[in-house]
C-alpha atoms as a PDB file:
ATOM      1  CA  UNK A   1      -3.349 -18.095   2.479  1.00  0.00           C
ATOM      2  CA  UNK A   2      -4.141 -17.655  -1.445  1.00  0.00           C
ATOM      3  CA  UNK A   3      -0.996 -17.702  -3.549  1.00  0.00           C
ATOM      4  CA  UNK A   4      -0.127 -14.658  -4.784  1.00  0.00           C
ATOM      5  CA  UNK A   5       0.169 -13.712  -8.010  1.00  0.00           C
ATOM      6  CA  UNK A   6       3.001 -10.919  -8.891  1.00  0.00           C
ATOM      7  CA  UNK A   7       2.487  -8.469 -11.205  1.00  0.00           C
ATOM      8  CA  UNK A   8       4.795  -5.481 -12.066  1.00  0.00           C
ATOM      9  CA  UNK A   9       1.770  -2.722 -13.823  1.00  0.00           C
ATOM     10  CA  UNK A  10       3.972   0.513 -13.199  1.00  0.00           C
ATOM     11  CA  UNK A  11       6.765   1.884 -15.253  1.00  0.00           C
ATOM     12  CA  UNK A  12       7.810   4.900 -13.193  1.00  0.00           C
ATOM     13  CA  UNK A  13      11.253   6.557 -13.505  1.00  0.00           C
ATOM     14  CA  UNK A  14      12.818   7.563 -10.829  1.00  0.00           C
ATOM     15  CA  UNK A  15      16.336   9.117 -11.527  1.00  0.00           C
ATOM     16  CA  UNK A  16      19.032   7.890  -8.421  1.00  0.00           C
ATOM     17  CA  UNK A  17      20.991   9.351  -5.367  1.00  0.00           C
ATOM     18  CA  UNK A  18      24.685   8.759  -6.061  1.00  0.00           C
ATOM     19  CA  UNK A  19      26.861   8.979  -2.870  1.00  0.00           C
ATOM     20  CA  UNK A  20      30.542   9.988  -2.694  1.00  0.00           C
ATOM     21  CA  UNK A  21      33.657   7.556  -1.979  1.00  0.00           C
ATOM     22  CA  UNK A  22      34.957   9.568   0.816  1.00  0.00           C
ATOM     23  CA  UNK A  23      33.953   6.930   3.837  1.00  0.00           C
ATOM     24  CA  UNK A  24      36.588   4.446   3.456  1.00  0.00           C
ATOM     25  CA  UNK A  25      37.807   3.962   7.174  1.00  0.00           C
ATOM     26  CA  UNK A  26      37.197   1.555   9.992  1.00  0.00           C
ATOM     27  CA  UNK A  27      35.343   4.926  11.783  1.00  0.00           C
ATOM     28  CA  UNK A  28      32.792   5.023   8.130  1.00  0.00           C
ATOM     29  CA  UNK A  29      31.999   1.578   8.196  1.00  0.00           C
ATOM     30  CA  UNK A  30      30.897   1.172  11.924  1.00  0.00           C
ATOM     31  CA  UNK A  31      28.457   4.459  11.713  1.00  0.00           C
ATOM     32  CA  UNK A  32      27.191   2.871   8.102  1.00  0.00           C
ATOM     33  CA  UNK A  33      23.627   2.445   7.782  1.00  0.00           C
ATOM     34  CA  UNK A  34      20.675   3.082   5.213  1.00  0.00           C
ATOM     35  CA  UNK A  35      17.902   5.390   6.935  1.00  0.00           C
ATOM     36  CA  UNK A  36      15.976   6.278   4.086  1.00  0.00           C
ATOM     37  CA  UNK A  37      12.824   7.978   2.896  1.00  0.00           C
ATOM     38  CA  UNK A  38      11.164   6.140   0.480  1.00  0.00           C
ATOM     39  CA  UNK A  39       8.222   6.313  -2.140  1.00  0.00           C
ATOM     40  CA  UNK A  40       6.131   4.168  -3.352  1.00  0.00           C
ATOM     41  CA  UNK A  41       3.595   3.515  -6.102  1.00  0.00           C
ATOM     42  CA  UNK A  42       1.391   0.862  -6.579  1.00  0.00           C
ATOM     43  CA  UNK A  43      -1.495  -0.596  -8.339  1.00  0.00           C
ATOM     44  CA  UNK A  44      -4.328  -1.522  -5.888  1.00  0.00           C
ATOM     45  CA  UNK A  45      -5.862  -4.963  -5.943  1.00  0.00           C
ATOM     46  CA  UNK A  46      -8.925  -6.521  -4.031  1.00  0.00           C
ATOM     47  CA  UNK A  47      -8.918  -9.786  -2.399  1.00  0.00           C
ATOM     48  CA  UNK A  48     -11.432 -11.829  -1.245  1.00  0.00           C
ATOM     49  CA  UNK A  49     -14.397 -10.710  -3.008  1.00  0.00           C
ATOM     50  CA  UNK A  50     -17.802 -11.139  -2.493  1.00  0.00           C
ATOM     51  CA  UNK A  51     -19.298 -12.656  -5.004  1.00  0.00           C
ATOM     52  CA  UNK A  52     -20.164 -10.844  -7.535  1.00  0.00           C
ATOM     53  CA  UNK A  53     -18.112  -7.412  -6.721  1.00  0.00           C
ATOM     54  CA  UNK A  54     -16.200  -6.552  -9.537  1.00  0.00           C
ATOM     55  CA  UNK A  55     -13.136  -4.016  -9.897  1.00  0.00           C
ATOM     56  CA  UNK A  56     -12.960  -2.028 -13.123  1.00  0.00           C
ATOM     57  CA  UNK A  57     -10.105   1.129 -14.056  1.00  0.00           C
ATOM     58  CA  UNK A  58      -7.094   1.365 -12.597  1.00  0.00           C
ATOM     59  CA  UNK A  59      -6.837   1.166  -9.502  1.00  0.00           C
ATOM     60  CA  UNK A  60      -3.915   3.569  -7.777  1.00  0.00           C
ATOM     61  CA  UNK A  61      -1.712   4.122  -4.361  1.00  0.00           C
ATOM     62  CA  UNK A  62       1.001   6.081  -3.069  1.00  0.00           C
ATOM     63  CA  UNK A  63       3.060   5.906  -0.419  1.00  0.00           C
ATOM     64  CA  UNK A  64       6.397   7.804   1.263  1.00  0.00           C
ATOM     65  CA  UNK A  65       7.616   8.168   4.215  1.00  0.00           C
ATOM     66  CA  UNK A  66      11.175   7.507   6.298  1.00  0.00           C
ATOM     67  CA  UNK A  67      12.376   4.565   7.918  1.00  0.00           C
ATOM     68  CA  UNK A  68      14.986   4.205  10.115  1.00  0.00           C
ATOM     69  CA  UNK A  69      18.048   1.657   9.863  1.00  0.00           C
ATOM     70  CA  UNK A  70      19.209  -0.203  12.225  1.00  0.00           C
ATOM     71  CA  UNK A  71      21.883  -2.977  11.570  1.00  0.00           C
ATOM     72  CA  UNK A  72      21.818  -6.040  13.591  1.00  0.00           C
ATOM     73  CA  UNK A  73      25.914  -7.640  12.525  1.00  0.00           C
ATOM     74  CA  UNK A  74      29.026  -6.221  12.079  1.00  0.00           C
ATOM     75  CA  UNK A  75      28.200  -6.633   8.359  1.00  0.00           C
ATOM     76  CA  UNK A  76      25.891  -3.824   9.043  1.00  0.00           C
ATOM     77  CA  UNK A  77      24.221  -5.723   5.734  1.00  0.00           C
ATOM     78  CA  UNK A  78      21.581  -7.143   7.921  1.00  0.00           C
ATOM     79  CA  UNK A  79      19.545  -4.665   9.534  1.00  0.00           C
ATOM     80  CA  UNK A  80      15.859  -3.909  11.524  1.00  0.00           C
ATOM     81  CA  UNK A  81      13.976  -0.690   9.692  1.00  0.00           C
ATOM     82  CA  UNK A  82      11.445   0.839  11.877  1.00  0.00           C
ATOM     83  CA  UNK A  83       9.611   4.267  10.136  1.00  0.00           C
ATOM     84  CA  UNK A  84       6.428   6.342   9.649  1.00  0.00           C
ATOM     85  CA  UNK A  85       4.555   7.565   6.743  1.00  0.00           C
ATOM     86  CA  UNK A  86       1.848   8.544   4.944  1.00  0.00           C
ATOM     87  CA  UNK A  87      -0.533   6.196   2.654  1.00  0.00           C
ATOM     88  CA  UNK A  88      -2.918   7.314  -0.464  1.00  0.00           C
ATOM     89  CA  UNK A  89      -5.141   4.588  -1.647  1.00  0.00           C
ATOM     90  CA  UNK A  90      -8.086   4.648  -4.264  1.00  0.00           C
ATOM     91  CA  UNK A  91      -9.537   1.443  -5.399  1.00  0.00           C
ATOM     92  CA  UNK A  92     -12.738   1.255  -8.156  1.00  0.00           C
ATOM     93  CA  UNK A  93     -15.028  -0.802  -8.323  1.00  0.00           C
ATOM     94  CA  UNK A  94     -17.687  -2.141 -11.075  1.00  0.00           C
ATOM     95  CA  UNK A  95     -20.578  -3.223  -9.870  1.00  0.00           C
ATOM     96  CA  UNK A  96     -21.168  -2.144  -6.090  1.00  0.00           C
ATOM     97  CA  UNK A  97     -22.895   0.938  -4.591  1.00  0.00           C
ATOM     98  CA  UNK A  98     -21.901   2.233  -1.584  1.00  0.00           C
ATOM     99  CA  UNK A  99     -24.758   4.875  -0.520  1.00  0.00           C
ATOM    100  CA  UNK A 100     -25.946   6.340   2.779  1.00  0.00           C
ATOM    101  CA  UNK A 101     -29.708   5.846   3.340  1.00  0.00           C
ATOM    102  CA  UNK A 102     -31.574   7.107   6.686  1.00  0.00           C
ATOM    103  CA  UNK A 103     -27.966   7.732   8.315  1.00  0.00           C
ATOM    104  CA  UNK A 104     -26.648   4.400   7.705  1.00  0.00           C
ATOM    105  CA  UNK A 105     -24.323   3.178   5.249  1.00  0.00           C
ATOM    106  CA  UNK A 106     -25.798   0.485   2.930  1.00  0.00           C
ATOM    107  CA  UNK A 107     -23.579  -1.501   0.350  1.00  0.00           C
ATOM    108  CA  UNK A 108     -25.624  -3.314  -2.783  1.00  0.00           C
ATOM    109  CA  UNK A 109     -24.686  -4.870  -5.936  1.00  0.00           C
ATOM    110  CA  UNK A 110     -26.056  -2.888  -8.774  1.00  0.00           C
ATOM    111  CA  UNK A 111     -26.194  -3.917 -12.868  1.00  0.00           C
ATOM    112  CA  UNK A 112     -24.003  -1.160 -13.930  1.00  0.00           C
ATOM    113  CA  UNK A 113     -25.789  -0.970 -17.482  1.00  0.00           C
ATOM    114  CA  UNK A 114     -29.191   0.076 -15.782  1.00  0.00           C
ATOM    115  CA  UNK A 115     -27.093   3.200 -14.018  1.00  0.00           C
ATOM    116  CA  UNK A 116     -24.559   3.874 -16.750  1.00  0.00           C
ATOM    117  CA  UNK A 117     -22.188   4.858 -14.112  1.00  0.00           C
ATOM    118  CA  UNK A 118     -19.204   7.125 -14.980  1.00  0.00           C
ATOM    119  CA  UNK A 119     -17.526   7.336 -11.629  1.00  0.00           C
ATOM    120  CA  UNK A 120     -17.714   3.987  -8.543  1.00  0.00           C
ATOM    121  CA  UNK A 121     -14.390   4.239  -6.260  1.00  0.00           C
ATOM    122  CA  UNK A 122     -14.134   4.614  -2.623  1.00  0.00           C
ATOM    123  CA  UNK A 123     -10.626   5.735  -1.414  1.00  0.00           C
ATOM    124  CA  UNK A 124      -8.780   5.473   1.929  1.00  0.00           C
ATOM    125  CA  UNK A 125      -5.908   8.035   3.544  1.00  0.00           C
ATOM    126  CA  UNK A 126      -3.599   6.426   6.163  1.00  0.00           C
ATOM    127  CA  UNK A 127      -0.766   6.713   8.806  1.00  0.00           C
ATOM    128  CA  UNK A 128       1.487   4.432   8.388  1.00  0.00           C
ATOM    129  CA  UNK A 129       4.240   2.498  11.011  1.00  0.00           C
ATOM    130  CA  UNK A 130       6.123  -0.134   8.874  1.00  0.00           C
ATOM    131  CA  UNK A 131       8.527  -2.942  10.151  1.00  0.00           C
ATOM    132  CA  UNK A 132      10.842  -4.314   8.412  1.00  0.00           C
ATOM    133  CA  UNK A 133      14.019  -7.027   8.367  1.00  0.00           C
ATOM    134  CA  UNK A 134      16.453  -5.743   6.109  1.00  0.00           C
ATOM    135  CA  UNK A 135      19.592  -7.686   3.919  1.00  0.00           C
ATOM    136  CA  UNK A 136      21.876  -6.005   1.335  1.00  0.00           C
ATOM    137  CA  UNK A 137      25.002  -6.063  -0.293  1.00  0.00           C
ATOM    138  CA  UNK A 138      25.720  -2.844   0.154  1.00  0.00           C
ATOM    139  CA  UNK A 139      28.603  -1.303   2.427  1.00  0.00           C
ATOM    140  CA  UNK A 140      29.782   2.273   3.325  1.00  0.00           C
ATOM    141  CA  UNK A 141      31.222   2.876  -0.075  1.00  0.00           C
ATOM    142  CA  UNK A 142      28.760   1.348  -2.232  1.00  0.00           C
ATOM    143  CA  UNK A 143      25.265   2.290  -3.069  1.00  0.00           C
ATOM    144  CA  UNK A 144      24.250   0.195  -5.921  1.00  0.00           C
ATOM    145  CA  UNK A 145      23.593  -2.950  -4.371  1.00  0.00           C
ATOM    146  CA  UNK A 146      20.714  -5.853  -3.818  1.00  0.00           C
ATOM    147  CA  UNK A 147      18.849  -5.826  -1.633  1.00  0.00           C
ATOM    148  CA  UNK A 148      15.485  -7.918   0.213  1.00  0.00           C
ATOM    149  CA  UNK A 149      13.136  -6.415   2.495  1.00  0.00           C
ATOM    150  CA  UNK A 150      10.702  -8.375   4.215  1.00  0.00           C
ATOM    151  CA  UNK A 151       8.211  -7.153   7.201  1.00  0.00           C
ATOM    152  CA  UNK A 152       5.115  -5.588   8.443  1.00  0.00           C
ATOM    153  CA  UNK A 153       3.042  -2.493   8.200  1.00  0.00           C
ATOM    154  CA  UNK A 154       0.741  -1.038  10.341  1.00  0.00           C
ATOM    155  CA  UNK A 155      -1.635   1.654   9.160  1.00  0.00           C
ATOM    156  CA  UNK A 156      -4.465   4.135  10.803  1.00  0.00           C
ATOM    157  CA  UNK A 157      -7.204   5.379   8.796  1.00  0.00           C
ATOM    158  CA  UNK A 158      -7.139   9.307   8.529  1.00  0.00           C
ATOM    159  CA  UNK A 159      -9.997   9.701   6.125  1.00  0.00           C
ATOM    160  CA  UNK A 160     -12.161   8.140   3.481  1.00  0.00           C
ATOM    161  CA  UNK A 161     -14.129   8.774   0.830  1.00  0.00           C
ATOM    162  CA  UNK A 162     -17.342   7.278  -1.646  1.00  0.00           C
ATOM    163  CA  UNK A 163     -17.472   8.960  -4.957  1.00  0.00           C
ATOM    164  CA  UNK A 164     -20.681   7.424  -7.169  1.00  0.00           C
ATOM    165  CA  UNK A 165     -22.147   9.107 -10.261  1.00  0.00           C
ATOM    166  CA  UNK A 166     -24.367   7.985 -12.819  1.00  0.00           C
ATOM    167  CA  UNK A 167     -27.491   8.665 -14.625  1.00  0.00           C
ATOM    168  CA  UNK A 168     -29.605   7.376 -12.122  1.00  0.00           C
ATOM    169  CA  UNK A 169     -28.074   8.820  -8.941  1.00  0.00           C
ATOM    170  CA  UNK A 170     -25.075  10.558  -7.686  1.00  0.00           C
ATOM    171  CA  UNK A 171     -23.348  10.094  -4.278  1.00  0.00           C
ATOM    172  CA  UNK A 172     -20.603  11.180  -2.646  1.00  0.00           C
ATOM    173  CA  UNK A 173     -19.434  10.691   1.164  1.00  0.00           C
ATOM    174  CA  UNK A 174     -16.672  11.358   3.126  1.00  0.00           C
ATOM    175  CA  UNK A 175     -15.023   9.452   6.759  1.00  0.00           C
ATOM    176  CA  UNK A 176     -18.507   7.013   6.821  1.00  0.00           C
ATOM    177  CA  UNK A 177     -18.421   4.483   9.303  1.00  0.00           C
ATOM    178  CA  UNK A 178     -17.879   1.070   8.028  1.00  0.00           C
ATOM    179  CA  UNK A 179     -14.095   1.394   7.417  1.00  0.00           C
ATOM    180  CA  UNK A 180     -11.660  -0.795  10.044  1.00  0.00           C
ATOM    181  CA  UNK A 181      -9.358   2.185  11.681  1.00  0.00           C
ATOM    182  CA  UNK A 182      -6.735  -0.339  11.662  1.00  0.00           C
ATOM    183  CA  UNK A 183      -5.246  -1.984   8.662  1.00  0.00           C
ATOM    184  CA  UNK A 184      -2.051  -4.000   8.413  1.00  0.00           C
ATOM    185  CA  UNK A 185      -0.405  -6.612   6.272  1.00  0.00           C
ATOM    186  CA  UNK A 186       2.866  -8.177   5.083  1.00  0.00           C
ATOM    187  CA  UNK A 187       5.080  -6.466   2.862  1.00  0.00           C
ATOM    188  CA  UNK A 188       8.317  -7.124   0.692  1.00  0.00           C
ATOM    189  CA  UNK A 189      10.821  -5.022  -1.034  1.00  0.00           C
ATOM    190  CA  UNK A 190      13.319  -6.728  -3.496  1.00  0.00           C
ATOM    191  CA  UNK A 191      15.613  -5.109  -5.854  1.00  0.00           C
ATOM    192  CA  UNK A 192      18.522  -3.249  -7.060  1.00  0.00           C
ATOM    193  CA  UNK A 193      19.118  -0.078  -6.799  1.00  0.00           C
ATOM    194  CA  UNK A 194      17.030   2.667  -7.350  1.00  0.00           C
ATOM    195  CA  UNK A 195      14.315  -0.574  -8.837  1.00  0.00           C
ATOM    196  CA  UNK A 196      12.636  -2.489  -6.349  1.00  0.00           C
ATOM    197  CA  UNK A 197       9.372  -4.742  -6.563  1.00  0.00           C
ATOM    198  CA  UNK A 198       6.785  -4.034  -3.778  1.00  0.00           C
ATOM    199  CA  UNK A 199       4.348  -5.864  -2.399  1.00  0.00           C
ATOM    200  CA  UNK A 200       1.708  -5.421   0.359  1.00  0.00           C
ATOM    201  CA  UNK A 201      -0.689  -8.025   1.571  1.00  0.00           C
ATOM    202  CA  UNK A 202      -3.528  -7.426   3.586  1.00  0.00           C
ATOM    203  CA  UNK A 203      -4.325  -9.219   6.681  1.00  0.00           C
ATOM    204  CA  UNK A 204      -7.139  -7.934   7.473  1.00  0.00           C
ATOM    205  CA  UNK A 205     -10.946  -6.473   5.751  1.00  0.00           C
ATOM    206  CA  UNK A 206     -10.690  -3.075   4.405  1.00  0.00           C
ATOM    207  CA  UNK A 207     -14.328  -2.791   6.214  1.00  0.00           C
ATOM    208  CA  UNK A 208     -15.699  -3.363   9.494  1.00  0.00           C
ATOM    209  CA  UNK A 209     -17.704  -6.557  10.676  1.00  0.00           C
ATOM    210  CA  UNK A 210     -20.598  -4.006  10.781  1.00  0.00           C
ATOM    211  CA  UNK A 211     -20.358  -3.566   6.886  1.00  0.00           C
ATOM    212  CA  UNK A 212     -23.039  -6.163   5.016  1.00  0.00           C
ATOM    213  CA  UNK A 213     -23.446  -6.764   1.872  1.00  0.00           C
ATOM    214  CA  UNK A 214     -26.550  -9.128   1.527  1.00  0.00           C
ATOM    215  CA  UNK A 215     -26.623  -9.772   5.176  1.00  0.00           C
ATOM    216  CA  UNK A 216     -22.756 -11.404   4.836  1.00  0.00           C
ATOM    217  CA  UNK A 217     -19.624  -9.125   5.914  1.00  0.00           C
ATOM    218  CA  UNK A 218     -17.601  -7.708   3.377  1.00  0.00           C
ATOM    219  CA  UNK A 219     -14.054  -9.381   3.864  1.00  0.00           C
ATOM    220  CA  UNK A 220     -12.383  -7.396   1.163  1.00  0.00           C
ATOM    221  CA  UNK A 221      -8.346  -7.199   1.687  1.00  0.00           C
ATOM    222  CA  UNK A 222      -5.956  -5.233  -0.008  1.00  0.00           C
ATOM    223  CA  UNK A 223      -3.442  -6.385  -2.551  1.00  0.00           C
ATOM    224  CA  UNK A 224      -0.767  -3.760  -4.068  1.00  0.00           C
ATOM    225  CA  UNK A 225       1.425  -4.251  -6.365  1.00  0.00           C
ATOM    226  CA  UNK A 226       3.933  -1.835  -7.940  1.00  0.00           C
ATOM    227  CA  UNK A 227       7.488  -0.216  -7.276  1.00  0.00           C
ATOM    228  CA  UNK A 228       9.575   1.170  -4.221  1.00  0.00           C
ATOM    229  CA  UNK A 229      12.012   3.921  -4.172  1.00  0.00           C
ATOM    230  CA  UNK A 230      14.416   4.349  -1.529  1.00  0.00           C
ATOM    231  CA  UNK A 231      16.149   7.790  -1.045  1.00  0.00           C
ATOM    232  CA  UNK A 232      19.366   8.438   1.049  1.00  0.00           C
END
């Protein structure tokens, strides 16, 4: 696996949840736990390449959804998450034409200067399941704390899209086959507070084995990069 190489690209604010000190009792700290929504935006990042294949812009995704806690020790500082949500990805590239040509998707490289191209993205829209092992410093009365969150996320493709315009020709697609359904990688939250670094790595090729790109598969993975927000 390639070393990766962290960037923070995003400076959102996101103003905090403050909690009361009420819970101070045995009762408070046995119930404790963190379910959470979250939200989450990233910059979106191609691995594995083909040769050639260029990325250009900025490259965006957003992501919420609600996880629930689950603490594994009497801590109740070290903790499962399971959840669901909802994924928003776009991802832009330079030099690579995705077009449909007698009902089947064809991807070529293209010399962008012969097509002055103004617009090249595809993006992806996806239901999400992610996993995580949680640990925190946190307890029932205290909700600025540390925390690491490691796991796994699971997503299902909903919908995607092919926007393409330039001088030469214009194209624009929608749910195309060529797209794996199923998408998953590792992920890790670290922070404290309302700040937290996210990652996501992906496992597997944003397109299908039936995708070519000069008679080779396309084994482009996702890489995203940005900040998480967890809400009480």
């Amino acid at each position: 696996m390639k070393v990766l190489v962290f960037l923070l690209l995003t400076l959102f604010g996101f103003f905090g949840f403050s909690q009361s000190d009420k819970f101070k009792d045995t009762e408070a700290d046995e119930s404790y736990r963190e379910d959470q929504f979250y939200a989450s935006a990233t910059y979106n990042l191609i691995n594995d390449k083909p040769s050639g294949v260029k990325q250009s812009g900025f490259s965006s995704g957003f992501h919420f959804g609600f996880i629930r806690d689950m603490p594994i020790n009497k801590k109740r500082n070290i903790a499962l998450g399971l959840g669901l949500g909802l994924s928003s990805n776009s991802y832009n590239l330079k030099n690579i034409l995705i077009e449909k040509t007698n009902n089947e998707v064809a991807f070529s490289i293209i010399d962008e200067d012969d097509y002055n191209v103004s617009k090249n993205k595809f993006t992806t829209y996806l239901v999400e399941v992610p996993f995580e092992l949680r640990w925190r410093t946190s307890n029932a009365e205290d909700y600025n704390f540390w925390r690491i969150y490691t796991g796994f996320k699971v997503g299902y493709l909903l919908y995607n899209g092919v926007k393409f315009k330039s001088d030469v020709t214009n194209s624009e697609l929608s749910n195309i086959d060529g797209f794996e359904k199923i998408q998953y990688g590792f992920t890790l939250s670290a922070g404290y507070s309302t700040w937290n670094f996210h990652l996501y790595y992906g496992l597997n090729p944003i397109f299908d084995s039936n995708s070519k790109l000069d008679n080779s598969t396309i084994d482009m993975k996702s890489l995203k990069i940005g900040l998480m927000f967890y809400i009480l």
